[in-house]
PDB file of N, CA and C in Angstrom:
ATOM      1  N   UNK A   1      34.690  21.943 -16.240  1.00  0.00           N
ATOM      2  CA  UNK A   1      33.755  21.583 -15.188  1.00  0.00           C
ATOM      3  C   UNK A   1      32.351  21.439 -15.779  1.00  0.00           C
ATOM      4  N   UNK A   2      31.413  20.440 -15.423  1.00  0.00           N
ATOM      5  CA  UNK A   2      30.112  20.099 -15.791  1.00  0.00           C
ATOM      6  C   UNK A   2      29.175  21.062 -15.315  1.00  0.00           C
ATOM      7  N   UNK A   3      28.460  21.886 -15.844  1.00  0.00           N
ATOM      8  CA  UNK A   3      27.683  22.687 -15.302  1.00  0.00           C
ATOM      9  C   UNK A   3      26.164  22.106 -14.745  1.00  0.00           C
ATOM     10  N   UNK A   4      25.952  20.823 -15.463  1.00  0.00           N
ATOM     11  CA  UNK A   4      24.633  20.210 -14.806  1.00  0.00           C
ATOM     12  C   UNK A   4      25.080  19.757 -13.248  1.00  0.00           C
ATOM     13  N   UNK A   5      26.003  19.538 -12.801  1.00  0.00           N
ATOM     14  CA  UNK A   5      25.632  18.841 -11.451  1.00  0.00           C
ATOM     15  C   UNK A   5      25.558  19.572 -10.205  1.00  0.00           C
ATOM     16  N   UNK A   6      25.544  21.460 -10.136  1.00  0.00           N
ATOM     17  CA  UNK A   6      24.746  21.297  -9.508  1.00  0.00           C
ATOM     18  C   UNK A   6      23.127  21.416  -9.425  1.00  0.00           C
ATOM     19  N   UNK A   7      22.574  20.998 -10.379  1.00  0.00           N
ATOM     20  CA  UNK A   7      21.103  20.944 -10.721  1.00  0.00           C
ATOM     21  C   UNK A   7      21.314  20.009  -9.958  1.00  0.00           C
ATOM     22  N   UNK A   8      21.769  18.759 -10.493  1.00  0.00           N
ATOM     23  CA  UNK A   8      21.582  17.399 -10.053  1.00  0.00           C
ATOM     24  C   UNK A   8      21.670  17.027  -8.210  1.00  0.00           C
ATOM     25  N   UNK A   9      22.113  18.096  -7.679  1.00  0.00           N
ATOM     26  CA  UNK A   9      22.247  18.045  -6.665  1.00  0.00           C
ATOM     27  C   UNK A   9      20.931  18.833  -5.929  1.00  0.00           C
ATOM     28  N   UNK A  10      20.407  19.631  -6.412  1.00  0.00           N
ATOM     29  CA  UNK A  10      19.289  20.394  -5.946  1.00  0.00           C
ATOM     30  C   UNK A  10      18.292  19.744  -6.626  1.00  0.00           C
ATOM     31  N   UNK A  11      17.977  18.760  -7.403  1.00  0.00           N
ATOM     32  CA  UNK A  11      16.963  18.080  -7.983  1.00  0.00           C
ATOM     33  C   UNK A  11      16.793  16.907  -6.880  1.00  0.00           C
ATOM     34  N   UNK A  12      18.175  16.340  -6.192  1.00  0.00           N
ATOM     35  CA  UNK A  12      17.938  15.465  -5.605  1.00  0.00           C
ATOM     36  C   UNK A  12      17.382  15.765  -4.064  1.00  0.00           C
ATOM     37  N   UNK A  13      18.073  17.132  -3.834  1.00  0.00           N
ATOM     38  CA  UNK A  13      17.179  17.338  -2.747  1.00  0.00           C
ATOM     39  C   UNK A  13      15.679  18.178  -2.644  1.00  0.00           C
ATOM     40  N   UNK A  14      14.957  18.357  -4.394  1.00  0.00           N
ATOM     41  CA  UNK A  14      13.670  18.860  -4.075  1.00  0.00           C
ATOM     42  C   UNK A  14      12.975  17.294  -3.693  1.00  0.00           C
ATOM     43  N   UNK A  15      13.436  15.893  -4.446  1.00  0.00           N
ATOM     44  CA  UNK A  15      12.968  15.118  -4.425  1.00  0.00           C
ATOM     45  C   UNK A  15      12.453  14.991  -3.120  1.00  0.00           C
ATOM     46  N   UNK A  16      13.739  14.485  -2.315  1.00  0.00           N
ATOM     47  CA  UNK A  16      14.075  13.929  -0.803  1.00  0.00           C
ATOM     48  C   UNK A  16      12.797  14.850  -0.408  1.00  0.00           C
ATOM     49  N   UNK A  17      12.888  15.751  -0.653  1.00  0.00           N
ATOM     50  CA  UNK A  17      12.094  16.815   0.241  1.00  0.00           C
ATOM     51  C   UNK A  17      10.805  16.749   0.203  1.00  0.00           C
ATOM     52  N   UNK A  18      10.098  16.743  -1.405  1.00  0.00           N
ATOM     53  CA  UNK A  18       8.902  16.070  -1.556  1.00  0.00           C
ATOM     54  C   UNK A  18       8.020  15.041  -1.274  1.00  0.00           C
ATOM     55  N   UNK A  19       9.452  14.091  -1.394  1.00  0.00           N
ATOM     56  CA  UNK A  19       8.851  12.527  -0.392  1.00  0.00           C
ATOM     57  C   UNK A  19       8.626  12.704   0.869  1.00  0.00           C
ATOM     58  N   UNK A  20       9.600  13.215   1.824  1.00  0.00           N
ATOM     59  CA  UNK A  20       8.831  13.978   3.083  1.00  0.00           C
ATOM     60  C   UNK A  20       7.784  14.308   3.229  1.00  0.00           C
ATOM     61  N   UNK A  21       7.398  15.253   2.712  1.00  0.00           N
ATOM     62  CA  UNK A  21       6.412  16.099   2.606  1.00  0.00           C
ATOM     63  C   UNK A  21       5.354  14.984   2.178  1.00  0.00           C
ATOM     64  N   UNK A  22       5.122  14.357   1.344  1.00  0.00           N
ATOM     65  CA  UNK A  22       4.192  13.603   1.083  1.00  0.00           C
ATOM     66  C   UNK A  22       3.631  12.561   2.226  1.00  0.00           C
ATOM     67  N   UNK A  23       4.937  12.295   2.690  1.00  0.00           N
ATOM     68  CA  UNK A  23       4.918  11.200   4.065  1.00  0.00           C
ATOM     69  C   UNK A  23       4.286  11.992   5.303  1.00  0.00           C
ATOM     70  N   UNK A  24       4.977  12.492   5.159  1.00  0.00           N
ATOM     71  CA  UNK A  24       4.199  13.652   6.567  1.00  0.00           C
ATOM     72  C   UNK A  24       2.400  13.858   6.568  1.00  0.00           C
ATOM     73  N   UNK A  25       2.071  14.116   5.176  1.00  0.00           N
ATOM     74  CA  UNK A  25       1.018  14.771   4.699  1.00  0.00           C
ATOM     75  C   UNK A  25       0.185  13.143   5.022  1.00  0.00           C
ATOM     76  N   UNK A  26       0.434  12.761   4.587  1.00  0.00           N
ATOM     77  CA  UNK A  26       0.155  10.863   4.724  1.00  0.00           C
ATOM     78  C   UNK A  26      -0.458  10.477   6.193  1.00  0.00           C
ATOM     79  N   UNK A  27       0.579  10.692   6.847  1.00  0.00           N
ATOM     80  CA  UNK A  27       1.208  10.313   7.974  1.00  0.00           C
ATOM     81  C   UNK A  27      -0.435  11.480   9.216  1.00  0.00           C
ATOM     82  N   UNK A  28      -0.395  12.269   8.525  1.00  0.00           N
ATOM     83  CA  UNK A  28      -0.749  13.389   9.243  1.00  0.00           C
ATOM     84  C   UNK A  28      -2.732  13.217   9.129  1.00  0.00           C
ATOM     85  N   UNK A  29      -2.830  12.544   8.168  1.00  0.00           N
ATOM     86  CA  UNK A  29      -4.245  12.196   7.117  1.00  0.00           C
ATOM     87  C   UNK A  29      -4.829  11.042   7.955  1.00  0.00           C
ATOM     88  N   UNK A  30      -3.978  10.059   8.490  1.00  0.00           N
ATOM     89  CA  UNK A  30      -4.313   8.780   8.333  1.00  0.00           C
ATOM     90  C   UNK A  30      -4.123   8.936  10.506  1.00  0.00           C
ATOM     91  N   UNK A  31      -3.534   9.847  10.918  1.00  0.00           N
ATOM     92  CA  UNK A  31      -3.436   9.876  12.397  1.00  0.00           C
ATOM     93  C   UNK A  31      -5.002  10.114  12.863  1.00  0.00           C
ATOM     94  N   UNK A  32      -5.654  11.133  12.388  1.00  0.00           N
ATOM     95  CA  UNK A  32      -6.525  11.011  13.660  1.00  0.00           C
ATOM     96  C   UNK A  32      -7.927   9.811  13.504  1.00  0.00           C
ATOM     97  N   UNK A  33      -7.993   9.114  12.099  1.00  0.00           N
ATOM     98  CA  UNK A  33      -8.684   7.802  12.630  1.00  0.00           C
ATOM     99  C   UNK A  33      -7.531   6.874  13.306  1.00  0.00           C
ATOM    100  N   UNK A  34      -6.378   6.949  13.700  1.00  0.00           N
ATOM    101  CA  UNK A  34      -5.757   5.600  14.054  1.00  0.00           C
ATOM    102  C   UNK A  34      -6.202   6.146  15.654  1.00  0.00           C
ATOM    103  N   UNK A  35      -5.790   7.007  16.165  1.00  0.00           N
ATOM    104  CA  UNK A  35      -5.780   7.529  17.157  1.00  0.00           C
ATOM    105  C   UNK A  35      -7.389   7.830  18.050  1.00  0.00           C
ATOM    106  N   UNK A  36      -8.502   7.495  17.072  1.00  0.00           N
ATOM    107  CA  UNK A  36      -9.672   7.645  17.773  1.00  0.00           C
ATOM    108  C   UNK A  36     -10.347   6.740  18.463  1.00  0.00           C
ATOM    109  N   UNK A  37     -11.311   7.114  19.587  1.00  0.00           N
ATOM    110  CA  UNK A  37     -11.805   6.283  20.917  1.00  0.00           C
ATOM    111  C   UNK A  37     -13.586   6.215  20.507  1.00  0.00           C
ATOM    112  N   UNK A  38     -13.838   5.169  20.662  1.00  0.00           N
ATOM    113  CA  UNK A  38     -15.357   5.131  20.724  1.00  0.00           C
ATOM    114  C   UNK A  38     -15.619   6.063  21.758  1.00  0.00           C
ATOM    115  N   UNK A  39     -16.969   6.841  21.316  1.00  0.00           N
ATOM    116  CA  UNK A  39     -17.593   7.773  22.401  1.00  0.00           C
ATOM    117  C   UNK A  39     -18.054   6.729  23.737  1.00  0.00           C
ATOM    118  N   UNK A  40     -18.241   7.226  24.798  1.00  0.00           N
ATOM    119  CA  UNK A  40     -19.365   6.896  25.699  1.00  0.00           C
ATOM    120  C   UNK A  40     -20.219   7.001  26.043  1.00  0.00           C
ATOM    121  N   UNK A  41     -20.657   5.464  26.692  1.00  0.00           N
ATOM    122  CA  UNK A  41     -22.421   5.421  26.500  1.00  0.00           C
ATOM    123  C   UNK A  41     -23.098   7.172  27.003  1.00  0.00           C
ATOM    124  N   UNK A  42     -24.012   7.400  26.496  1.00  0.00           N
ATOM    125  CA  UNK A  42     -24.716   8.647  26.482  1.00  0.00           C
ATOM    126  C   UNK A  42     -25.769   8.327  28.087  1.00  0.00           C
ATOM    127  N   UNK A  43     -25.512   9.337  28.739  1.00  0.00           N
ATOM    128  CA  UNK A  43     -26.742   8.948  29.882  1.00  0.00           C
ATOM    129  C   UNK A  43     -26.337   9.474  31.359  1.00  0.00           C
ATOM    130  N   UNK A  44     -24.526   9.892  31.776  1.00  0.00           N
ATOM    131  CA  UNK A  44     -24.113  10.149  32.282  1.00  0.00           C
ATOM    132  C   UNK A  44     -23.091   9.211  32.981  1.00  0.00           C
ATOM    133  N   UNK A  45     -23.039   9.324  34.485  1.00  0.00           N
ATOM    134  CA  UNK A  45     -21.484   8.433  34.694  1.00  0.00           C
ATOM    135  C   UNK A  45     -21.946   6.987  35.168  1.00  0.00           C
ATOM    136  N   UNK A  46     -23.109   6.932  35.541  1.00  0.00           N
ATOM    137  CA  UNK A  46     -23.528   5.493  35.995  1.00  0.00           C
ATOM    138  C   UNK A  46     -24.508   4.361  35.136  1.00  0.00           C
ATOM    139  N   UNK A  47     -24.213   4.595  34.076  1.00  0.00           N
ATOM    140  CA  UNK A  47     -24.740   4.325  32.779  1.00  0.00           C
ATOM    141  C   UNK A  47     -24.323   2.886  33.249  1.00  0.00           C
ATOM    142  N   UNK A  48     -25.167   2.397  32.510  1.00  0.00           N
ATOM    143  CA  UNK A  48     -24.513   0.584  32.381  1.00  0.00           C
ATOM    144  C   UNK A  48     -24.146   0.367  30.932  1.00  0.00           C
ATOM    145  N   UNK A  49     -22.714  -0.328  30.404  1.00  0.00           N
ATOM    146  CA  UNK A  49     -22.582  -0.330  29.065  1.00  0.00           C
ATOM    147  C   UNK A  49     -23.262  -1.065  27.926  1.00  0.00           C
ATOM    148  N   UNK A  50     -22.839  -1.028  26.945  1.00  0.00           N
ATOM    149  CA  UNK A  50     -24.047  -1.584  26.428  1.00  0.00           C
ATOM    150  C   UNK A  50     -23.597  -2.743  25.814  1.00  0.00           C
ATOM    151  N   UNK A  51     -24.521  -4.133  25.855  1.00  0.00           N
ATOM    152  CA  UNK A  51     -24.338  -5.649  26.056  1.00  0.00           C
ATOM    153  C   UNK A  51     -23.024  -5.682  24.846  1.00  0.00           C
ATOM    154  N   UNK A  52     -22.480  -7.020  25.062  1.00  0.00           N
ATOM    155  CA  UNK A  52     -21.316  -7.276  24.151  1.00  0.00           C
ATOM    156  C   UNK A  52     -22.017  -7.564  22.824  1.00  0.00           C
ATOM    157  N   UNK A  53     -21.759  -7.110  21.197  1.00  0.00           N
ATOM    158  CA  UNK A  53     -22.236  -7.387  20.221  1.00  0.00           C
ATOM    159  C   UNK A  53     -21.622  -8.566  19.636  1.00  0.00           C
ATOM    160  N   UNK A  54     -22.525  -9.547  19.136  1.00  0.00           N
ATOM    161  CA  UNK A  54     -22.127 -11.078  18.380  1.00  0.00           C
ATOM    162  C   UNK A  54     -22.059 -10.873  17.424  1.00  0.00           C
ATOM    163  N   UNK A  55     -21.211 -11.151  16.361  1.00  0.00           N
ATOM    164  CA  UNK A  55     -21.070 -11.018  14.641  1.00  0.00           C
ATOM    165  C   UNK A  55     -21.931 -12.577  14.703  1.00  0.00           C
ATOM    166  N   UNK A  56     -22.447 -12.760  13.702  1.00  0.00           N
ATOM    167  CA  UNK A  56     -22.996 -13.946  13.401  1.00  0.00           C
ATOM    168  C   UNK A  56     -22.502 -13.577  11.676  1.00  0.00           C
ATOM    169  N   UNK A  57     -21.628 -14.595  11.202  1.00  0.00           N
ATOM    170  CA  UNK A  57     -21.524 -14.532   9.713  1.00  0.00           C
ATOM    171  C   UNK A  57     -22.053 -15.849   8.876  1.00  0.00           C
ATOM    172  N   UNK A  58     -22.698 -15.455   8.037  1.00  0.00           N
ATOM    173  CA  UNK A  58     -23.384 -16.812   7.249  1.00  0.00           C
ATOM    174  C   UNK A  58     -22.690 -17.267   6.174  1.00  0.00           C
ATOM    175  N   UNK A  59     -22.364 -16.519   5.626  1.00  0.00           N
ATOM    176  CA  UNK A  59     -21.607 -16.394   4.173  1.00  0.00           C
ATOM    177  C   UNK A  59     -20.226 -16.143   4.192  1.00  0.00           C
ATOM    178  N   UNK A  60     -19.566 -15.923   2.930  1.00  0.00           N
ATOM    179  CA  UNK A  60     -18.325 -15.336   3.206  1.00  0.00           C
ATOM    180  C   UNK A  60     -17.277 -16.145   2.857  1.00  0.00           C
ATOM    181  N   UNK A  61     -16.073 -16.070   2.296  1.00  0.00           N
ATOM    182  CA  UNK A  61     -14.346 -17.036   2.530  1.00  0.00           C
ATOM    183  C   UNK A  61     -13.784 -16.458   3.270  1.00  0.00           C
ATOM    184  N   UNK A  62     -13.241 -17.848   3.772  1.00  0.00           N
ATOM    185  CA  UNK A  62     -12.159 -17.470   5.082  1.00  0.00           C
ATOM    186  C   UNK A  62     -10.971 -17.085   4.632  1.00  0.00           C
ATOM    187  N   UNK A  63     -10.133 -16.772   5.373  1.00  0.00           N
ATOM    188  CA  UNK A  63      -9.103 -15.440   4.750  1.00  0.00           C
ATOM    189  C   UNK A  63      -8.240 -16.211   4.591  1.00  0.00           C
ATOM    190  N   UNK A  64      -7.688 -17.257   4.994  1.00  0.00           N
ATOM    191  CA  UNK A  64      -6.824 -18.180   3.964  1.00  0.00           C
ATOM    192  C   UNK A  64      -7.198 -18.665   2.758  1.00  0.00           C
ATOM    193  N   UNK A  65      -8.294 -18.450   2.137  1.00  0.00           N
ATOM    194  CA  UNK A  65      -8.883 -18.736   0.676  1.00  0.00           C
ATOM    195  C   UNK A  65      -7.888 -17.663   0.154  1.00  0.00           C
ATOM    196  N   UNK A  66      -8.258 -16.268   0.965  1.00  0.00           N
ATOM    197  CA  UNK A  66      -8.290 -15.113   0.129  1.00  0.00           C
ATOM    198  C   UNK A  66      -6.724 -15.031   0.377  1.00  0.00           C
ATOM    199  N   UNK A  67      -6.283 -15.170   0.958  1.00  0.00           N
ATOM    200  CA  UNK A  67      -4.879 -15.195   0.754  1.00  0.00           C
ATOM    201  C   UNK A  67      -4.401 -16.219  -0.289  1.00  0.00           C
ATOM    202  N   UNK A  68      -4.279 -17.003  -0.083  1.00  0.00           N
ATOM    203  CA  UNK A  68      -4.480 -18.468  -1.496  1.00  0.00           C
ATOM    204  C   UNK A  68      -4.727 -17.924  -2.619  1.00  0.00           C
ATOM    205  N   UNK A  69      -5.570 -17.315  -3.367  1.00  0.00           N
ATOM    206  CA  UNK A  69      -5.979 -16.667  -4.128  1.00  0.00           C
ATOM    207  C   UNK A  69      -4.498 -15.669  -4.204  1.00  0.00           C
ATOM    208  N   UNK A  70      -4.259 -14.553  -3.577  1.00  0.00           N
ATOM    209  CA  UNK A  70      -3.936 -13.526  -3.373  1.00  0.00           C
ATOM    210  C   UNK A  70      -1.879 -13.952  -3.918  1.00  0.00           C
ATOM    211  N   UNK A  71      -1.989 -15.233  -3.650  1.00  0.00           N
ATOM    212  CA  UNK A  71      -0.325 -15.438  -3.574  1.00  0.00           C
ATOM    213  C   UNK A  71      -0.671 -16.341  -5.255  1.00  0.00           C
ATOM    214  N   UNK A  72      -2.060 -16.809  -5.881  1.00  0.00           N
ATOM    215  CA  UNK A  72      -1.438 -17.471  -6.541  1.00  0.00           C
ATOM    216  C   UNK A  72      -1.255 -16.486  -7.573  1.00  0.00           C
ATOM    217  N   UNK A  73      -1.742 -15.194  -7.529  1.00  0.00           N
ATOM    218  CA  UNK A  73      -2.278 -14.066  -8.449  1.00  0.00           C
ATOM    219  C   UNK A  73      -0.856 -13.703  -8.707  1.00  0.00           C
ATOM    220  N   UNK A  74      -0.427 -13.600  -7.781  1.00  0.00           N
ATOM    221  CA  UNK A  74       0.575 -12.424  -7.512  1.00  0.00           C
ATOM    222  C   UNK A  74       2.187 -13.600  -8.620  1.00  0.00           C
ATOM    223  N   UNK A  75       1.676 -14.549  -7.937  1.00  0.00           N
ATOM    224  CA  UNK A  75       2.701 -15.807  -8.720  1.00  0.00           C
ATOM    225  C   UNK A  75       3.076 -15.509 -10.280  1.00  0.00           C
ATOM    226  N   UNK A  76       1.458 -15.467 -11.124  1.00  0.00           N
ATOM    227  CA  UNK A  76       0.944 -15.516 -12.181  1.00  0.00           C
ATOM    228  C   UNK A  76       1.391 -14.516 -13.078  1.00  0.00           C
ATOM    229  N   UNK A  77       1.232 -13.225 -11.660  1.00  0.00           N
ATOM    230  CA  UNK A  77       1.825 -11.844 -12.503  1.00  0.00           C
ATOM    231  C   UNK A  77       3.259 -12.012 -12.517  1.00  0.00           C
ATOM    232  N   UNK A  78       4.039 -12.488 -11.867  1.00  0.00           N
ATOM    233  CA  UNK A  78       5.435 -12.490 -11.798  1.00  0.00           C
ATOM    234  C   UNK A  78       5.820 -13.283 -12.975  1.00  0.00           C
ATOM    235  N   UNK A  79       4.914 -14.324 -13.579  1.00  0.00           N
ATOM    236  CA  UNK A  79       5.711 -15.513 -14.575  1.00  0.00           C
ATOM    237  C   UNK A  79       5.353 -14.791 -15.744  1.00  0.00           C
ATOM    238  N   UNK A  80       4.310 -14.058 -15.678  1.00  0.00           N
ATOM    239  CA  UNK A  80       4.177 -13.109 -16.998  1.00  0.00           C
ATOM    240  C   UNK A  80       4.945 -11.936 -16.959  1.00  0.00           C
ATOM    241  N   UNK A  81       5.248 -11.454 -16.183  1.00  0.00           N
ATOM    242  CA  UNK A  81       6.667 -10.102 -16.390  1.00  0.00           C
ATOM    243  C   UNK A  81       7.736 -11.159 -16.604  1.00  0.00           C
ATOM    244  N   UNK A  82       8.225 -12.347 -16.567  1.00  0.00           N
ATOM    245  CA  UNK A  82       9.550 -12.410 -16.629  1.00  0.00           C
ATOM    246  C   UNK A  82       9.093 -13.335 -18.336  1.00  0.00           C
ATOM    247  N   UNK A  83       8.041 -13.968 -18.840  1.00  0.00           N
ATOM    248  CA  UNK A  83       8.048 -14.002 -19.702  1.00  0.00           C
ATOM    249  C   UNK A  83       7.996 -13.082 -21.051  1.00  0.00           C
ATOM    250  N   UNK A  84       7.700 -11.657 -20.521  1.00  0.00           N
ATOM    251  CA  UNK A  84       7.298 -10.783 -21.040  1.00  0.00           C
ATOM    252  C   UNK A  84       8.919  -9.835 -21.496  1.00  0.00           C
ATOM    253  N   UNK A  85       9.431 -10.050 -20.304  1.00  0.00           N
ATOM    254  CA  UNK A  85      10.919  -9.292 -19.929  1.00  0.00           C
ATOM    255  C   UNK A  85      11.577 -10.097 -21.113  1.00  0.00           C
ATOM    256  N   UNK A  86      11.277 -11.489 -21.264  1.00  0.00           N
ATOM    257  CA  UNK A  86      12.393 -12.906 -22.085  1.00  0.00           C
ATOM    258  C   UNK A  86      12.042 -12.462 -23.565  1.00  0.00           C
ATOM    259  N   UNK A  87      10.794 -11.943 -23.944  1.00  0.00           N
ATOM    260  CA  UNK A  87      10.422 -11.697 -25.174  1.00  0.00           C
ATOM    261  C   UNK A  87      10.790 -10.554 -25.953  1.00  0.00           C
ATOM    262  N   UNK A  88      11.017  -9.614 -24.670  1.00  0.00           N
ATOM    263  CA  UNK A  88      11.614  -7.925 -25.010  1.00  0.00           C
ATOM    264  C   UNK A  88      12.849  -8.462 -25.762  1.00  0.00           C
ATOM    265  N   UNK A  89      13.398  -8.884 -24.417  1.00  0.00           N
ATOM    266  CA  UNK A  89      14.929  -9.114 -24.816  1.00  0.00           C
ATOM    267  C   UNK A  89      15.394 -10.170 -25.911  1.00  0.00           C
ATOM    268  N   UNK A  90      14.101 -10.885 -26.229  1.00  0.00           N
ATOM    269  CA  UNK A  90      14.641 -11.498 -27.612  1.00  0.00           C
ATOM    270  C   UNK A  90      14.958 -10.927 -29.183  1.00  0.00           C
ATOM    271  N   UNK A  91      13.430  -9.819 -28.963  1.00  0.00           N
ATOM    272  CA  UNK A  91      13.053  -8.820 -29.874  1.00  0.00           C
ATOM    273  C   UNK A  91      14.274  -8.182 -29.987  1.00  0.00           C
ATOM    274  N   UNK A  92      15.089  -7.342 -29.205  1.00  0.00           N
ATOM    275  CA  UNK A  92      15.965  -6.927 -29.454  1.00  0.00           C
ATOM    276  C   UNK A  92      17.352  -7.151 -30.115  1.00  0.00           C
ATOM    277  N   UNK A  93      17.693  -8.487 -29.328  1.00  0.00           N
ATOM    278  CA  UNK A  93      19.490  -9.284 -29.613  1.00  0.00           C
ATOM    279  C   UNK A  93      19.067  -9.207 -31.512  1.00  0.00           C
ATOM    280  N   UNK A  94      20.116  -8.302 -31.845  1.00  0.00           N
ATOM    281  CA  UNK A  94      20.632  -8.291 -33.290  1.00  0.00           C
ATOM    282  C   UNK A  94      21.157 -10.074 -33.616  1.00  0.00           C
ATOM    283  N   UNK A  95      20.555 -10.154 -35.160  1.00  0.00           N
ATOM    284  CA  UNK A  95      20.663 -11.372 -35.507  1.00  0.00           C
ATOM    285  C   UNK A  95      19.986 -12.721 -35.117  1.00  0.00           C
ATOM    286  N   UNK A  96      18.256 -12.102 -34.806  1.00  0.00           N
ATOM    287  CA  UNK A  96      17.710 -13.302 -34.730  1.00  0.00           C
ATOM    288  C   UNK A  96      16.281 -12.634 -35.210  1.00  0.00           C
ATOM    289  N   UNK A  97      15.694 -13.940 -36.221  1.00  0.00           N
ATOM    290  CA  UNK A  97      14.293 -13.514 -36.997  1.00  0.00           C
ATOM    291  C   UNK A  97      12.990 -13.607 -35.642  1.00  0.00           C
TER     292      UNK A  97
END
C-alpha cells in the first residue's frame, strides 16, 4: 500500500479549503462598497435635492478604442506564447541542431 495518498488526500482538501477561505475573505472585502448608498442631502426631511450633475468631458478615448487596443494586445501576447511554446519544443526534440 502507498503511504503518500493519504497526504494527497488531506493536501487536497487544505487546498479546497484555502480557496474558500480566500473567496470568502474576497467576497467579504469587496461587500460593503458594493452594497453602499449615497448619504442624504444634510438639512433635514424637506430638503430639496441637489440639482442633477453634468459630466462635461473634453478629452479622453472612447472605450471602443480602448477595447481595440485591449483585444489587439491580448492577440499579440497569445502569438508570442505559442511562438515561444514552438521554440521550447524545438529546443528540445533530440536530433535537431
Amino acid at each position: 500500500m502507498n503511504r503518500t495518498r493519504p497526504f494527497r488526500t488531506v493536501r487536497r482538501l487544505a487546498g479546497t479549503l484555502a480557496a474558500l477561505t480566500a473567496t470568502l475573505l474576497a467576497t467579504a472585502t469587496a461587500a460593503p462598497a458594493a452594497f453602499a448608498l449615497p448619504q442624504p442631502p444634510m438639512g433635514g426631511g424637506d430638503a430639496t435635492p441637489p440639482p442633477p450633475v453634468q459630466t462635461v468631458v473634453v478629452g479622453g478615448m472612447p472605450g471602443w478604442q480602448i477595447a481595440l487596443i485591449a483585444a489587439g494586445i491580448a492577440l499579440l501576447a497569445a502569438m508570442l506564447a505559442v511562438i515561444a511554446d514552438r521554440a521550447a519544443r524545438r529546443r528540445q526534440m533530440p536530433g535537431t541542431v
